[in-house]
C-alpha atoms as a PDB file:
ATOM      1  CA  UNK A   1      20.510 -10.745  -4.696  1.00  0.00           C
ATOM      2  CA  UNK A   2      18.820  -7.891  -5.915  1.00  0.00           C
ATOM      3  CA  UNK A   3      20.949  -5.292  -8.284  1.00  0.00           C
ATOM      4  CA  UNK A   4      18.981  -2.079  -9.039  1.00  0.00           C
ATOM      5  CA  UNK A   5      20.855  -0.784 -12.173  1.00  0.00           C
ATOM      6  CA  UNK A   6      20.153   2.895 -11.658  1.00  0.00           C
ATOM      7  CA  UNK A   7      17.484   5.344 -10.268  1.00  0.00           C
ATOM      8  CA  UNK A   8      14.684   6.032 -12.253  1.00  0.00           C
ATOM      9  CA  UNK A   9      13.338   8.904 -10.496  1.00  0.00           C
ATOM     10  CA  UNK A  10      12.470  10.405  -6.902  1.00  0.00           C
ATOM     11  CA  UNK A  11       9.255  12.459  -5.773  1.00  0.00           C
ATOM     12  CA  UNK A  12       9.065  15.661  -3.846  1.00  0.00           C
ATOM     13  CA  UNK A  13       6.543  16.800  -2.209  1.00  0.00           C
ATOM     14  CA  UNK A  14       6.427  20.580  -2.345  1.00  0.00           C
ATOM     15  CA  UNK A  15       3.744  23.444  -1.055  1.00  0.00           C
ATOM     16  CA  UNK A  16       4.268  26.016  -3.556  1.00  0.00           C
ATOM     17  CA  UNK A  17       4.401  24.504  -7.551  1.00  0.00           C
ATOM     18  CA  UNK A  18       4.978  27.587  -9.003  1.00  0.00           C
ATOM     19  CA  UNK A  19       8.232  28.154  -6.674  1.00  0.00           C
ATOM     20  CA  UNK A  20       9.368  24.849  -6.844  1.00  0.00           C
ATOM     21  CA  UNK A  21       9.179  24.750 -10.842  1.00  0.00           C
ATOM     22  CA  UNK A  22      11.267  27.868 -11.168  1.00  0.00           C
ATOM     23  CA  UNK A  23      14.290  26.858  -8.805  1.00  0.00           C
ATOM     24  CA  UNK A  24      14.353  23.619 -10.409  1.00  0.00           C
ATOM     25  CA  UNK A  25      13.502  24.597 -13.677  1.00  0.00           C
ATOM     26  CA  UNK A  26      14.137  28.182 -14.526  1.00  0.00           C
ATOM     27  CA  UNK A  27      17.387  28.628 -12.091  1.00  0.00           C
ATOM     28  CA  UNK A  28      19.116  25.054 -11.403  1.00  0.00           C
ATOM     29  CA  UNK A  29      18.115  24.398 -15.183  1.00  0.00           C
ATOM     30  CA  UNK A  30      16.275  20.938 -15.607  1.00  0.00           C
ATOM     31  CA  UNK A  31      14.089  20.121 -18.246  1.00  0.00           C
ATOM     32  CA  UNK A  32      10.643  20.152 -17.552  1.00  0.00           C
ATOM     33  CA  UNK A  33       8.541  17.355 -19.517  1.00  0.00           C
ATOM     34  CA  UNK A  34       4.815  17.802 -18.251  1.00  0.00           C
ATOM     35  CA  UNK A  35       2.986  19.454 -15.543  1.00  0.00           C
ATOM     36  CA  UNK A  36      -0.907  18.547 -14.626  1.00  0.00           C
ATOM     37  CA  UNK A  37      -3.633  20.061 -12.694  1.00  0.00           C
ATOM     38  CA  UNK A  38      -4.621  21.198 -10.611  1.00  0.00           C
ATOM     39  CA  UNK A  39      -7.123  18.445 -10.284  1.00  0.00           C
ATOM     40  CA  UNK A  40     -10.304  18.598  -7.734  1.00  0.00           C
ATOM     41  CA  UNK A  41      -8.451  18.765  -4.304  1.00  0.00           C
ATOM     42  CA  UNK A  42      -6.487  21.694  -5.401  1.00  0.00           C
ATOM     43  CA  UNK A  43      -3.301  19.228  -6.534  1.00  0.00           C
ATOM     44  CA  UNK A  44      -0.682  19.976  -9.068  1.00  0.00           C
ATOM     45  CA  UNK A  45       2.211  17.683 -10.328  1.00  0.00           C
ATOM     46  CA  UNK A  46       5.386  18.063 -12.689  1.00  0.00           C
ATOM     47  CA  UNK A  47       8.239  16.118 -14.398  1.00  0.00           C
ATOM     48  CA  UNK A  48      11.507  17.494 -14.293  1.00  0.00           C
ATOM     49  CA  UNK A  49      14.625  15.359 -16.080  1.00  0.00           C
ATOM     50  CA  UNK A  50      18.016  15.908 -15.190  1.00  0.00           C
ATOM     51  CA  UNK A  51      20.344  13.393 -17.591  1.00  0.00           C
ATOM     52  CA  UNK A  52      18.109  10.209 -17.596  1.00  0.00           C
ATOM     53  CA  UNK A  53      16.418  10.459 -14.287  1.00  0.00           C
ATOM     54  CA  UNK A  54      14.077  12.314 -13.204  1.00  0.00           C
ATOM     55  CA  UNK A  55      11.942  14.160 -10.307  1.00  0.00           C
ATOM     56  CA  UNK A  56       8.611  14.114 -10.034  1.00  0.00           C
ATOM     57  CA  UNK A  57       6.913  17.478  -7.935  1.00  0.00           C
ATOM     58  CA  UNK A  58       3.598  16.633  -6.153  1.00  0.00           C
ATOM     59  CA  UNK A  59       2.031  19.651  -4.505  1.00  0.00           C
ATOM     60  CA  UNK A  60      -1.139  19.787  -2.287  1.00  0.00           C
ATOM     61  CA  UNK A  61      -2.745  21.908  -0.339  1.00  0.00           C
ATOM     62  CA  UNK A  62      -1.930  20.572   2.437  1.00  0.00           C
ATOM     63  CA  UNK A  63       1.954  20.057   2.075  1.00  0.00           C
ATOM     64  CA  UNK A  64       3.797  21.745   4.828  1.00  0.00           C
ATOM     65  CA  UNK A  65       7.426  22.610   4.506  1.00  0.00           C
ATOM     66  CA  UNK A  66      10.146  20.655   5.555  1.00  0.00           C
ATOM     67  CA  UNK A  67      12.235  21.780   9.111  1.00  0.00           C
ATOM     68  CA  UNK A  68      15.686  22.882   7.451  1.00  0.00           C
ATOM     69  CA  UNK A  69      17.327  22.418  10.891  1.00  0.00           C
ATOM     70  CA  UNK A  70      15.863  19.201  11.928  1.00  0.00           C
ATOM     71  CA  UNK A  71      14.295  17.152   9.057  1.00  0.00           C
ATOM     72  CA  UNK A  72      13.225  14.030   8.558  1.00  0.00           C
ATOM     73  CA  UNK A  73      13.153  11.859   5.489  1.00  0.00           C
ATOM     74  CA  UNK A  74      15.526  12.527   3.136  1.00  0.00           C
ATOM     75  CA  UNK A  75      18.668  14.028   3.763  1.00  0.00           C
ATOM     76  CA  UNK A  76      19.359  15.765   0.333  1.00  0.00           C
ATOM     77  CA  UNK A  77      19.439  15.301  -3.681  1.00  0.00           C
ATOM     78  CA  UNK A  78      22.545  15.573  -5.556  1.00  0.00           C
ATOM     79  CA  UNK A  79      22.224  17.022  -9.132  1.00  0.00           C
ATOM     80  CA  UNK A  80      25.381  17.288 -11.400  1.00  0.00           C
ATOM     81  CA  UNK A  81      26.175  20.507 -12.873  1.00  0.00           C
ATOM     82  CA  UNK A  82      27.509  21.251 -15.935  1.00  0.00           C
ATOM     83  CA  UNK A  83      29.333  24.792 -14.887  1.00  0.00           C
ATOM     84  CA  UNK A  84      32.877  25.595 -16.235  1.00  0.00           C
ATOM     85  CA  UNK A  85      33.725  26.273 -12.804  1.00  0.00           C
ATOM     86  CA  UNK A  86      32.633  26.896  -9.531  1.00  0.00           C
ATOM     87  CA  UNK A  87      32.865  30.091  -9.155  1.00  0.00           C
ATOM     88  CA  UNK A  88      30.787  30.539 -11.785  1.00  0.00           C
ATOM     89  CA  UNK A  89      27.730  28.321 -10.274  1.00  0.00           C
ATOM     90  CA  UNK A  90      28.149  30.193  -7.305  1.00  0.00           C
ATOM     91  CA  UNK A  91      27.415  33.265  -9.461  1.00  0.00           C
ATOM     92  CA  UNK A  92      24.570  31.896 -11.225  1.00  0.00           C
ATOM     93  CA  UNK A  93      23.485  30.667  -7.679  1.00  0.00           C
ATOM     94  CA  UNK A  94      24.077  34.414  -6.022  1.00  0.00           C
ATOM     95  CA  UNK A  95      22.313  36.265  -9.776  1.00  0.00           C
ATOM     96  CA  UNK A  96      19.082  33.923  -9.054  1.00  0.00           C
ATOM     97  CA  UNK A  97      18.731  34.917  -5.739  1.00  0.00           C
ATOM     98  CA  UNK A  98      19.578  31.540  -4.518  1.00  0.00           C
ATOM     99  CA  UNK A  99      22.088  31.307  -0.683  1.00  0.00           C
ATOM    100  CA  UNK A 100      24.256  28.682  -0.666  1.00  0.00           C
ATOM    101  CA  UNK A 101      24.068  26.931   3.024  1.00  0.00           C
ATOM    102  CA  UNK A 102      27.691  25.562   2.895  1.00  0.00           C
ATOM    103  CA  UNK A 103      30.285  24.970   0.536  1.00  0.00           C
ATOM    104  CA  UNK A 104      31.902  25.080  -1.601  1.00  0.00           C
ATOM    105  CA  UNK A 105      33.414  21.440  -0.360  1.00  0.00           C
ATOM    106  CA  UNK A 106      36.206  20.143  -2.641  1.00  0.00           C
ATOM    107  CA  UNK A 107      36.327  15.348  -1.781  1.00  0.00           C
ATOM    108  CA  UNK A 108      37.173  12.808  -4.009  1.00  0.00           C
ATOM    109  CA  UNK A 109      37.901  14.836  -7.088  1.00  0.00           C
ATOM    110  CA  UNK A 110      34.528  16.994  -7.075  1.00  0.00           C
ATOM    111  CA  UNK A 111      33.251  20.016  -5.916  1.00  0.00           C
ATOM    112  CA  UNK A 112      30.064  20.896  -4.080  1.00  0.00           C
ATOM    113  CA  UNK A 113      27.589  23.482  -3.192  1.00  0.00           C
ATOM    114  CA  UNK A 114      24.327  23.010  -1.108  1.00  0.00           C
ATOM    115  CA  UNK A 115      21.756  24.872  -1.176  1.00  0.00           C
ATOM    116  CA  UNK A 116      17.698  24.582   0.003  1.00  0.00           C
ATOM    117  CA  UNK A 117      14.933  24.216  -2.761  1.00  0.00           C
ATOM    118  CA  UNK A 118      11.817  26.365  -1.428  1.00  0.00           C
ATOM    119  CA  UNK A 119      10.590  24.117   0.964  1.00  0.00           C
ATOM    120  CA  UNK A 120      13.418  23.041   2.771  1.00  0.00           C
ATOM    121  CA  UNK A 121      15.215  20.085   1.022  1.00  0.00           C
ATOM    122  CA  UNK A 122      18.820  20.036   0.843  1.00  0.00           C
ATOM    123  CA  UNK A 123      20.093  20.188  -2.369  1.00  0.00           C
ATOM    124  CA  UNK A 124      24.036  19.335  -3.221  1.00  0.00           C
ATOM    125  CA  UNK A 125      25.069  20.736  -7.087  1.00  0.00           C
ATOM    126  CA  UNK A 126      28.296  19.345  -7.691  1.00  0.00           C
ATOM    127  CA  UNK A 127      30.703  20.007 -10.659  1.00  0.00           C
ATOM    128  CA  UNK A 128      32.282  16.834 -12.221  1.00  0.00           C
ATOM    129  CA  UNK A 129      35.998  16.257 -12.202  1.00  0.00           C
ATOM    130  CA  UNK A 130      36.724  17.344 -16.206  1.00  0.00           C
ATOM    131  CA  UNK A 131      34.869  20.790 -14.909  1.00  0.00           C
ATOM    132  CA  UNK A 132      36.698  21.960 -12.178  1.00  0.00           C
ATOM    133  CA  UNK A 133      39.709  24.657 -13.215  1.00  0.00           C
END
């Protein structure tokens, strides 16, 4: 049986680089290891890290955004936050100009936000147990 050990990374695809690389980046905080491009078809890419994985940002000109009410694909991302409460995300969220979409949802010992990147994906930021007062 195969055992994948943990996720390496996921890709986005996303219509607006610049955008994309300051929510993820410059608001929600991830380090950003490389960008390239744009290459001759007007394409641009980035590596963000968050802990050991990573997301990878793949923008064309051709990239639509997704449907927030109906999407397809995936459903959202879940990125831990390191926050000494929620409250306090929520007012890093509101400062950045950022709505949160529902939440905050308390299950299993965590806490949760969601929120929508700039095209459309459904992002959950979630403060681990030891962070929650």
């Amino acid at each position: 049986m195969l055992r994948p050990t943990a996720l390496d990374h996921l890709a986005l695809k996303v219509t607006d680089m610049d955008q994309s690389l300051h929510f993820y980046h410059e608001v929600l905080g991830l380090d950003l290891l490389r960008t390239a491009g744009p290459n001759a078809e007007g394409g641009r890419s980035a590596v963000l890290q968050a802990g050991a994985q990573k997301i990878d940002l793949f923008s064309r000109p051709d990239f639509v955004s997704a449907d927030k009410d109906r999407p397809v694909g995936m459903d959202h991302l879940c990125l831990l936050m390191d926050s000494p409460s929620m409250e306090q995300l929520m007012t890093d969220l509101q400062q950045a100009q950022v709505d949160i979409g529902w939440g905050p949802v308390q299950r299993h010992g965590t806490v949760s936000v969601y929120v929508y990147d700039p095209d459309g994906v459904h992002v959950e930021l979630r403060i681990i147990q030891e962070h929650i007062v």
